[in-house]
N, C-alpha and C. Protein backbone atom coordinates (compact mmCIF):
# COMPACT_ATOMS: atom_id res chain seq x y z
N UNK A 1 0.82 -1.19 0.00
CA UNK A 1 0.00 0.00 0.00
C UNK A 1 0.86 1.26 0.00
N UNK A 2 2.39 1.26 0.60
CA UNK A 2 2.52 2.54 0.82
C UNK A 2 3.23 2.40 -0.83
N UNK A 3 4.13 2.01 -1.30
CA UNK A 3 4.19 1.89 -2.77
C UNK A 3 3.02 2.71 -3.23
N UNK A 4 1.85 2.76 -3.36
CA UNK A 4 0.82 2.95 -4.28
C UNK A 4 0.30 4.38 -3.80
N UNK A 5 1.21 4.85 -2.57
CA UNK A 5 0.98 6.22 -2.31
C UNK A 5 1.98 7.67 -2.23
N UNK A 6 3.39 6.18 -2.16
CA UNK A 6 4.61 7.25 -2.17
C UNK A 6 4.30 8.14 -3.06
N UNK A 7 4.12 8.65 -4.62
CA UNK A 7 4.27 9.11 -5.34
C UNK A 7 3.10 10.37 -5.03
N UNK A 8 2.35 9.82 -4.04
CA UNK A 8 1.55 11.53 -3.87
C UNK A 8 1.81 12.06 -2.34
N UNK A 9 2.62 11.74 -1.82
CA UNK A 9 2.99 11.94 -0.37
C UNK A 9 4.08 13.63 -0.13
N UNK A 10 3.54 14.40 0.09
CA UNK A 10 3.96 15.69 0.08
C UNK A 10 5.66 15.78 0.90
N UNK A 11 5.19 15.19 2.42
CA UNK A 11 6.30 14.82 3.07
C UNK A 11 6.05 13.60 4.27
N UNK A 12 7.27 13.31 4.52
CA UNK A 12 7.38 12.57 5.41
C UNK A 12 7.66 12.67 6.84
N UNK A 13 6.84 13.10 8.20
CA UNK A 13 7.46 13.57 9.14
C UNK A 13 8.19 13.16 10.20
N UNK A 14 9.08 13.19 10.56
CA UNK A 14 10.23 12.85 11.53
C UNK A 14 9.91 13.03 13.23
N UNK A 15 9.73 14.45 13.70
CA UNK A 15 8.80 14.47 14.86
C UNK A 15 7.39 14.94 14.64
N UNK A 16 6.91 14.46 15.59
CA UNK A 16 5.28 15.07 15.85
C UNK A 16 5.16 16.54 15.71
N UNK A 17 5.66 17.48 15.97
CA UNK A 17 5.80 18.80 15.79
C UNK A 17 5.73 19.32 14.27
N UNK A 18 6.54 18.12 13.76
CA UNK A 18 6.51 18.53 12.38
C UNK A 18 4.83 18.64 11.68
N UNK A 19 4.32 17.42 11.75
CA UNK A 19 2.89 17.43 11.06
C UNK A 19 1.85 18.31 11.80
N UNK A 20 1.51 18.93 13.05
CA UNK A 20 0.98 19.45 13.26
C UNK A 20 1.61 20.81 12.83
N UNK A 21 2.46 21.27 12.68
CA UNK A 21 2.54 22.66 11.66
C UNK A 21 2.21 22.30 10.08
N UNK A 22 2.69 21.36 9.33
CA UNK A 22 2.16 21.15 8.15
C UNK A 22 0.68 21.08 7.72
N UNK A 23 -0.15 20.93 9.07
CA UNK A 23 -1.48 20.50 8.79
C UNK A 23 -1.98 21.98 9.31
N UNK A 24 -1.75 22.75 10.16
CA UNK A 24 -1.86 24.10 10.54
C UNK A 24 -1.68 24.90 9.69
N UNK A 25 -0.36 24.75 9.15
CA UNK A 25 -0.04 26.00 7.67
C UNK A 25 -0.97 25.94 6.24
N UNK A 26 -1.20 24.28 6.18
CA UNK A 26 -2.14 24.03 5.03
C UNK A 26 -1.02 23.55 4.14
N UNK A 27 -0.06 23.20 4.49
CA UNK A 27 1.16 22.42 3.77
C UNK A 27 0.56 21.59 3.32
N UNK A 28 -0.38 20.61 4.12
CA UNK A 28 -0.83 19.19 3.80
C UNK A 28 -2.29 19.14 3.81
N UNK A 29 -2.76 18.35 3.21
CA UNK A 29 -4.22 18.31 2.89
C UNK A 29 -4.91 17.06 4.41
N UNK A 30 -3.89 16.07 4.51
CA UNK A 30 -4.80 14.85 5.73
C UNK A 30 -3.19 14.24 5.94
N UNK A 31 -3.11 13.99 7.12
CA UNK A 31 -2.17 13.37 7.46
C UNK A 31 -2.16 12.68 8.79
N UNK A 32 -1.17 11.43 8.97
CA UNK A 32 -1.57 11.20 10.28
C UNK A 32 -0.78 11.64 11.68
N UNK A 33 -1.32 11.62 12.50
CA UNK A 33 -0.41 12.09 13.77
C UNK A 33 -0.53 12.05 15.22
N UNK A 34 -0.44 12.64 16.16
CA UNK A 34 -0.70 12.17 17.33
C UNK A 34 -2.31 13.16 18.05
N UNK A 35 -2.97 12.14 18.02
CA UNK A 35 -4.10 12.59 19.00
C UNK A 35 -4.15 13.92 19.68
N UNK A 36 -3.28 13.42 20.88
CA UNK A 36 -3.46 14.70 21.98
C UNK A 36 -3.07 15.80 21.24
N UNK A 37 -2.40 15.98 20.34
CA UNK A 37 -1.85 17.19 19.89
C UNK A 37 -2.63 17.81 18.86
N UNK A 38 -3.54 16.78 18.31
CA UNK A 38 -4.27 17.83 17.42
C UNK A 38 -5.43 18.26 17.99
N UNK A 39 -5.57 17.77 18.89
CA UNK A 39 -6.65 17.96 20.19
C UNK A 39 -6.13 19.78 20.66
N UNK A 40 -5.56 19.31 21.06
CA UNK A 40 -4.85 20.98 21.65
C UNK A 40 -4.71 22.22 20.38
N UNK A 41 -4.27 21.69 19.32
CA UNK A 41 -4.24 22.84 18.45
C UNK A 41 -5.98 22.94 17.57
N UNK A 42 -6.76 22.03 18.02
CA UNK A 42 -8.09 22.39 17.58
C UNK A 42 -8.56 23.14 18.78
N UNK A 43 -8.56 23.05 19.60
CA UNK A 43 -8.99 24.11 20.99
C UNK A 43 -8.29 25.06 20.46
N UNK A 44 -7.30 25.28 20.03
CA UNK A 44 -6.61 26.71 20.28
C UNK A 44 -7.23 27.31 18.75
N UNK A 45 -8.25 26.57 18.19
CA UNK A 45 -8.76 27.03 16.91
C UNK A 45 -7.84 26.72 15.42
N UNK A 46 -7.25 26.33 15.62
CA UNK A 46 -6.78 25.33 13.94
C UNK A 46 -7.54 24.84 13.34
N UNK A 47 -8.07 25.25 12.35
CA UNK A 47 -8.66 24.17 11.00
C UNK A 47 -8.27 22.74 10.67
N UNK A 48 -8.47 21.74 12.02
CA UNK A 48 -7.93 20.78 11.48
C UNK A 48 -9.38 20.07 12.35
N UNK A 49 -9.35 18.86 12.10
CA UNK A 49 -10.38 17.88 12.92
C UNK A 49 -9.65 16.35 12.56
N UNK A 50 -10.42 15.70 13.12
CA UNK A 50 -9.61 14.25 13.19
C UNK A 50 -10.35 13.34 13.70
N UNK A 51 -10.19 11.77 13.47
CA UNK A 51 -11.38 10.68 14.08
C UNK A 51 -9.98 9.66 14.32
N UNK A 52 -10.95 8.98 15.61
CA UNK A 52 -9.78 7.94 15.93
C UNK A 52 -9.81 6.62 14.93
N UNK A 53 -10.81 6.34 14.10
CA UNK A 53 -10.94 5.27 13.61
C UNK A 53 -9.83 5.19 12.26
N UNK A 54 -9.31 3.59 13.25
CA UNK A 54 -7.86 2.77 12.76
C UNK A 54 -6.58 3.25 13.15
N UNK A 55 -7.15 3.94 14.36
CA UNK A 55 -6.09 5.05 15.04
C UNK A 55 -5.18 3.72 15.53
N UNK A 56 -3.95 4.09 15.93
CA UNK A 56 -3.32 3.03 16.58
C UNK A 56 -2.81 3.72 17.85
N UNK A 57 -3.73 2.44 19.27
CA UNK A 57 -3.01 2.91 20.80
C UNK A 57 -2.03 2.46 21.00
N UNK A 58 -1.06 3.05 21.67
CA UNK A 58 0.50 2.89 22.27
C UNK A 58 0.14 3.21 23.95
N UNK A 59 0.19 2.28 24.83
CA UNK A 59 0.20 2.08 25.63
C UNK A 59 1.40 2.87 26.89
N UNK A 60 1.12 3.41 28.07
CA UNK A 60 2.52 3.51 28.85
C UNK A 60 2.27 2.89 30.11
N UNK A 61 4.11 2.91 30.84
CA UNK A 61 3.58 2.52 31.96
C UNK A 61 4.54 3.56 32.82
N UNK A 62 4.23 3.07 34.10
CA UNK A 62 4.74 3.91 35.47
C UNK A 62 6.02 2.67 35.89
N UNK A 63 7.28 3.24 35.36
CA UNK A 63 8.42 2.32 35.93
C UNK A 63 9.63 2.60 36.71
N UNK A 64 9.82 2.24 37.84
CA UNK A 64 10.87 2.73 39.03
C UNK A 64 12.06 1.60 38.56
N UNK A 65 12.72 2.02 38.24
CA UNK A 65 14.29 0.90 37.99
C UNK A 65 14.93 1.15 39.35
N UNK A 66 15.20 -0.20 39.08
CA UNK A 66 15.45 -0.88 40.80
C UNK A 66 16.95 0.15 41.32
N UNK A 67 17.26 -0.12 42.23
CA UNK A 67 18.06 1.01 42.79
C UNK A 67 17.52 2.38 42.73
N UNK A 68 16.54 2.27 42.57
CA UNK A 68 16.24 4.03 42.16
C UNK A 68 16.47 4.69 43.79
N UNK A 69 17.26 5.66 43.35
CA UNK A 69 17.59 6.76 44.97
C UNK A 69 16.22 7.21 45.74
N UNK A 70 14.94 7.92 45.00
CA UNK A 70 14.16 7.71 45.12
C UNK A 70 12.65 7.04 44.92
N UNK A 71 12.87 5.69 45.35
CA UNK A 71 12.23 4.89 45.00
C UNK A 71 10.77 4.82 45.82
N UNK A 72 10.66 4.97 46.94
CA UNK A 72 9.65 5.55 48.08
C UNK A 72 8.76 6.95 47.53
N UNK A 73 9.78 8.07 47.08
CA UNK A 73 8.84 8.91 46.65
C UNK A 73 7.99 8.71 45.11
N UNK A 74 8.95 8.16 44.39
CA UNK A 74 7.76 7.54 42.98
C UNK A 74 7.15 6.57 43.58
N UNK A 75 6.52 5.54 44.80
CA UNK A 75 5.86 4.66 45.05
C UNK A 75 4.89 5.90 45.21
N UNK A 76 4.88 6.54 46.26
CA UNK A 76 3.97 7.66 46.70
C UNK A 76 3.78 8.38 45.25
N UNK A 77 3.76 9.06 44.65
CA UNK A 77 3.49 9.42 42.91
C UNK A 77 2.41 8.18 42.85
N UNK A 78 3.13 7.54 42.32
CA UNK A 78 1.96 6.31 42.01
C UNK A 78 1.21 6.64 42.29
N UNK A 79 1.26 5.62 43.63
CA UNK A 79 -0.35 5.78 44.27
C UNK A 79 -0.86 7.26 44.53
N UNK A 80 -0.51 8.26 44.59
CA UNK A 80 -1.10 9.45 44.60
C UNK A 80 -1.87 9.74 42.81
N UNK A 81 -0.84 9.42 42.03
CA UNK A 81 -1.89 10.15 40.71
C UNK A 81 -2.01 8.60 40.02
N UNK A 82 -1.77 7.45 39.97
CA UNK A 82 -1.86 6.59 38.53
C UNK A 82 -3.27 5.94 39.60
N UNK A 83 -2.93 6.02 40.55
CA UNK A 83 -4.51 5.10 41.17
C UNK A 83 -5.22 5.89 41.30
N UNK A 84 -5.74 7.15 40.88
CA UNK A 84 -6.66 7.80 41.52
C UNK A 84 -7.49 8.17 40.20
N UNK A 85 -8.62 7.94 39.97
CA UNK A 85 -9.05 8.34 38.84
C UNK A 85 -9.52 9.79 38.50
N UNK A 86 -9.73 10.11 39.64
CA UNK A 86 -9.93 11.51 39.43
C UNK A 86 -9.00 12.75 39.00
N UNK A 87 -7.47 12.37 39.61
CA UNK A 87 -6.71 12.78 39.16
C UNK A 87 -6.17 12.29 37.40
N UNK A 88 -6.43 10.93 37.18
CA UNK A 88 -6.70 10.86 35.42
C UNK A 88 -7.58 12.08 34.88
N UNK A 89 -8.59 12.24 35.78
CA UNK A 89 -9.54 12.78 34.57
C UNK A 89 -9.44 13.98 34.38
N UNK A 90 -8.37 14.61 35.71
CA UNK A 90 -8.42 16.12 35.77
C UNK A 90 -6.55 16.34 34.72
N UNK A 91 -5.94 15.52 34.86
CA UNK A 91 -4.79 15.54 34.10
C UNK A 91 -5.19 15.87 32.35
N UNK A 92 -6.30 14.54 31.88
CA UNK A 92 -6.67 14.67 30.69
C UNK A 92 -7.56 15.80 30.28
N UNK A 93 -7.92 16.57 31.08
CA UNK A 93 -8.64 17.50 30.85
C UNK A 93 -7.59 19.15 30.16
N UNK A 94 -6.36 18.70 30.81
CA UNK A 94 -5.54 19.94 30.57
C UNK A 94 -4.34 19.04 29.49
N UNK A 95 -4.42 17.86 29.23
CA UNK A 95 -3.55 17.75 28.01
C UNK A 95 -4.05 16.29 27.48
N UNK A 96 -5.02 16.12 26.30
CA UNK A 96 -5.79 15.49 26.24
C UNK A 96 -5.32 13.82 25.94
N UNK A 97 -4.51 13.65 26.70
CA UNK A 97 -4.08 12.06 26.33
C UNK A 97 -5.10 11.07 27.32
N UNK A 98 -5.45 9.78 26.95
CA UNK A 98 -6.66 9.18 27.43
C UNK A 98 -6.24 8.52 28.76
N UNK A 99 -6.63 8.27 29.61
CA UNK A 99 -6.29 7.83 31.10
C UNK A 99 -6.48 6.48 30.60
N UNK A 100 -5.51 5.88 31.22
CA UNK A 100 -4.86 4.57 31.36
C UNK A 100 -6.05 3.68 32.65
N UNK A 101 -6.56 4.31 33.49
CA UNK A 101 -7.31 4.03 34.62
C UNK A 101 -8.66 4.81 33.72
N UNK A 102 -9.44 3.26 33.65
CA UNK A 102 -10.68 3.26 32.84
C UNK A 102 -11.42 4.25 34.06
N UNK A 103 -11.54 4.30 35.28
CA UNK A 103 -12.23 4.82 36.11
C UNK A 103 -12.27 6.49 36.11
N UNK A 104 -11.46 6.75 35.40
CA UNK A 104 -11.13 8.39 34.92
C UNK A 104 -12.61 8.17 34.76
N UNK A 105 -12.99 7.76 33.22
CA UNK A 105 -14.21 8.36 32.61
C UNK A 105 -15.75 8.61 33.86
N UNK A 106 -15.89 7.94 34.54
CA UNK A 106 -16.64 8.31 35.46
C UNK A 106 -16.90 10.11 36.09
N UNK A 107 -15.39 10.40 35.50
CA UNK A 107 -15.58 12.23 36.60
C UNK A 107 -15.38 12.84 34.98
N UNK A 108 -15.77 12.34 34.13
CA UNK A 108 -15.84 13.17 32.78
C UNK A 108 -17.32 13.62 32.16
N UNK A 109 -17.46 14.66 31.45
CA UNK A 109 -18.82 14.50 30.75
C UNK A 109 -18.33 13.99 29.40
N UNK A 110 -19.27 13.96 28.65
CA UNK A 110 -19.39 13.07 27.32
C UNK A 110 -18.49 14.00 26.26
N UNK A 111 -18.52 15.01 26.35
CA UNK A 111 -17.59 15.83 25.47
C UNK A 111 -16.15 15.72 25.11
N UNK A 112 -15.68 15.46 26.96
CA UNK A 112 -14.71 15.29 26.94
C UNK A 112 -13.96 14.11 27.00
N UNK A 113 -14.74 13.25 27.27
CA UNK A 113 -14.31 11.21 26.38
C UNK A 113 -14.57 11.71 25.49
N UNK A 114 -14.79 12.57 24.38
CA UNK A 114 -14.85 11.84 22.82
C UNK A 114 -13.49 12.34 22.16
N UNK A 115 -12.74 13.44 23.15
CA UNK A 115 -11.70 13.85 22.74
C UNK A 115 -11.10 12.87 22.59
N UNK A 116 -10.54 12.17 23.61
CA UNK A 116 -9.61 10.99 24.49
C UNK A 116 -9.76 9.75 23.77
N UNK A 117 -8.46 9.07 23.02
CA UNK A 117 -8.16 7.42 22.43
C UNK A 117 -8.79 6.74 22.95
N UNK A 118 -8.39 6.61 24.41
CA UNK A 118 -9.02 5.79 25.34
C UNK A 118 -10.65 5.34 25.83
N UNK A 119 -11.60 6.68 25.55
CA UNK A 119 -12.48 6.27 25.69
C UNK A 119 -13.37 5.24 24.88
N UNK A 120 -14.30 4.44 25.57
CA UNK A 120 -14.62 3.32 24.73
C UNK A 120 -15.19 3.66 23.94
N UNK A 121 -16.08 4.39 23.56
CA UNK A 121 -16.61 4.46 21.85
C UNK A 121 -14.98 5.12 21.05
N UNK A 122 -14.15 5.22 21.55
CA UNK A 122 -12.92 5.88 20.69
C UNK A 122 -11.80 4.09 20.33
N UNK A 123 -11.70 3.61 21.82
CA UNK A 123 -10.89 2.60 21.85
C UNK A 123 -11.48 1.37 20.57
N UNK A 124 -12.57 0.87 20.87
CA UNK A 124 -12.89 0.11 20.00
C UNK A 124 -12.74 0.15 18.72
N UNK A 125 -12.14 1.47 17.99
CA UNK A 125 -12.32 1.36 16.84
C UNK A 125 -11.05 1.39 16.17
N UNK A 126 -10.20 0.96 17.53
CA UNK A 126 -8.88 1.22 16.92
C UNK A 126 -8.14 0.08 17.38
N UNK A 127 -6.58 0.33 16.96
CA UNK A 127 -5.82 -1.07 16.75
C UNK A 127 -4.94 -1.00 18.06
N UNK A 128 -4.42 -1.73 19.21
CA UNK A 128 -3.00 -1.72 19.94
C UNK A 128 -1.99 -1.88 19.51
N UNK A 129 -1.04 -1.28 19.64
CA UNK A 129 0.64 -1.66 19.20
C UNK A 129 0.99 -2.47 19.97
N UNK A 130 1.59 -3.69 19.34
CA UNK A 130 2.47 -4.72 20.36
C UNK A 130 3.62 -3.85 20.90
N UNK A 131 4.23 -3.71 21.72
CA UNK A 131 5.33 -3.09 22.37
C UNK A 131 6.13 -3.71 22.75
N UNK A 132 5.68 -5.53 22.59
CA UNK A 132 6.69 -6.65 22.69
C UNK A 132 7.44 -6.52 21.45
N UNK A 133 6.61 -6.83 20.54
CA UNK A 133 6.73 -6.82 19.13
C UNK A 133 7.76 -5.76 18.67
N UNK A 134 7.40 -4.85 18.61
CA UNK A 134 7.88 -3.32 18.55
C UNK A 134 9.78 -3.42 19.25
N UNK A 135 9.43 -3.87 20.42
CA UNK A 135 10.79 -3.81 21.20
C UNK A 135 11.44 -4.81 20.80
N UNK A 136 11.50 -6.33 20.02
CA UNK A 136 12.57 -6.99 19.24
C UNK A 136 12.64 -6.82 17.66
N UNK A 137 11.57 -5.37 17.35
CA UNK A 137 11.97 -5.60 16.35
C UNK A 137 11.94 -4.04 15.05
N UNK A 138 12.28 -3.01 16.40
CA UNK A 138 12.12 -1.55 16.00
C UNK A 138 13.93 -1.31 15.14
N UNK A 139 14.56 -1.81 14.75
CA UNK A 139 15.92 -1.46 14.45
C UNK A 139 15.56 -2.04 13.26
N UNK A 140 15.14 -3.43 12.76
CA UNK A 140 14.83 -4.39 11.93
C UNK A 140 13.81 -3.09 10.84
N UNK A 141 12.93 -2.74 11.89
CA UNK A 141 11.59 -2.50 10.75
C UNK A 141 12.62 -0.69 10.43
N UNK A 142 12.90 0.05 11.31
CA UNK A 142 13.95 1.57 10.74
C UNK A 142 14.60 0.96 9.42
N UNK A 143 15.44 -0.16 9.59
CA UNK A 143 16.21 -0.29 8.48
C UNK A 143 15.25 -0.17 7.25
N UNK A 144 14.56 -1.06 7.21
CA UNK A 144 13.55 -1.28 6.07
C UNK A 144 12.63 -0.09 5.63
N UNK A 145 12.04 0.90 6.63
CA UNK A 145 11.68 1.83 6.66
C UNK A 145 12.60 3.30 5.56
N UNK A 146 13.78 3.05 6.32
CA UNK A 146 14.93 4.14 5.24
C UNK A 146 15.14 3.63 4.03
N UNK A 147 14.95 2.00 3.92
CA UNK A 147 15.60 1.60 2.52
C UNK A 147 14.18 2.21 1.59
N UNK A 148 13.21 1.80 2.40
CA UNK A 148 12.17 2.08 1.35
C UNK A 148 11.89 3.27 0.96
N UNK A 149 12.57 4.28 1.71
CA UNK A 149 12.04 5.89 1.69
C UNK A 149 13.05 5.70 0.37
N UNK A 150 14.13 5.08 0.19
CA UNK A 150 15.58 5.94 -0.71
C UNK A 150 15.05 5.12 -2.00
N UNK A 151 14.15 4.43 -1.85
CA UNK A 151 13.91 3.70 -3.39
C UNK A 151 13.10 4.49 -4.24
C-alpha cells in the first residue's frame, strides 16, 4: 500500500511537531499524527479535525528501575496520581491524552471522552501496538523503513 501512495505523499514527518505545523499551515491536505496534539491545536482554533478510527493505541507505563535513589517517593506518585481516577480525569482534561485508569471516565462528561483514544466508543475502533513486538523488532523494521524511503 505505501508503494501505491509514495508518489503523492507531500512529506514525510520525523517528529510530531513537524505534522501538526504542516497541517496548521495548510502544507498538507490529511495526514496522520498524534491525538493529543491535534486535540490541543483544535482548541486553540486550527482548522484541522480528526477521528480515531484505525487510530493506533501505544500504551505507557509507570516504571521505578530498581536502585532508584528515590524509590519511596515515585511509590507515593503512584499511588497518589496513577490510582486515583480523578486525578486521570483532571490531568486529561488539561492535556488530552486518554487515562490509562478506565475509572477516569466516570468524573468526565461526554464531550470530553470523545476527545480521548481511550475512551470506549474511541478505543474500539482502533488497533494496539504490540510493544513486545515493537521492542525486538524496531531497528529491523527503521532499516527497512529508510531503505524504502531511498527507493
Amino acid at each position: 500500500m505505501l508503494d501505491r501512495i509514495k508518489s503523492h505523499v507531500t512529506k514525510w514527518w520525523k517528529v510530531e511537531a513537524q505534522v501538526i505545523q504542516m497541517l496548521t499551515d495548510g502544507e498538507v491536505d490529511f495526514a496522520v499524527g498524534p491525538g493529543g496534539r491535534m486535540t490541543v491545536v483544535k482548541r486553540q482554533g486550527a482548522q484541522v479535525t480528526f477521528d480515531y478510527n484505525q487510530g493506533i493505541v501505544h500504551g505507557d507505563s509507570w516504571v521505578i528501575p530498581r536502585g532508584a535513589k528515590n524509590k519511596k517517593n515515585a511509590m507515593e506518585f503512584i499511588a497518589w496520581y496513577a490510582a486515583n481516577p480523578k486525578r486521570h480525569a483532571e490531568f486529561s482534561r488539561h492535556i488530552p491524552y486518554g487515562p490509562l485508569n478506565t475509572k477516569a471516565f466516570n468524573h468526565m462528561s461526554d464531550a470530553e471522552k470523545a476527545e480521548l483514544p481511550t475512551a470506549p466508543e474511541n478505543l474500539k475502533r482502533q488497533l494496539s501496538s504490540d510493544s513486545e513486538w515493537w521492542g525486538k523488532n524496531l531497528v529491523k523494521m527503521e532499516e527497512r523503513w529508510n531503505a524504502w524511503l531511498l527507493r
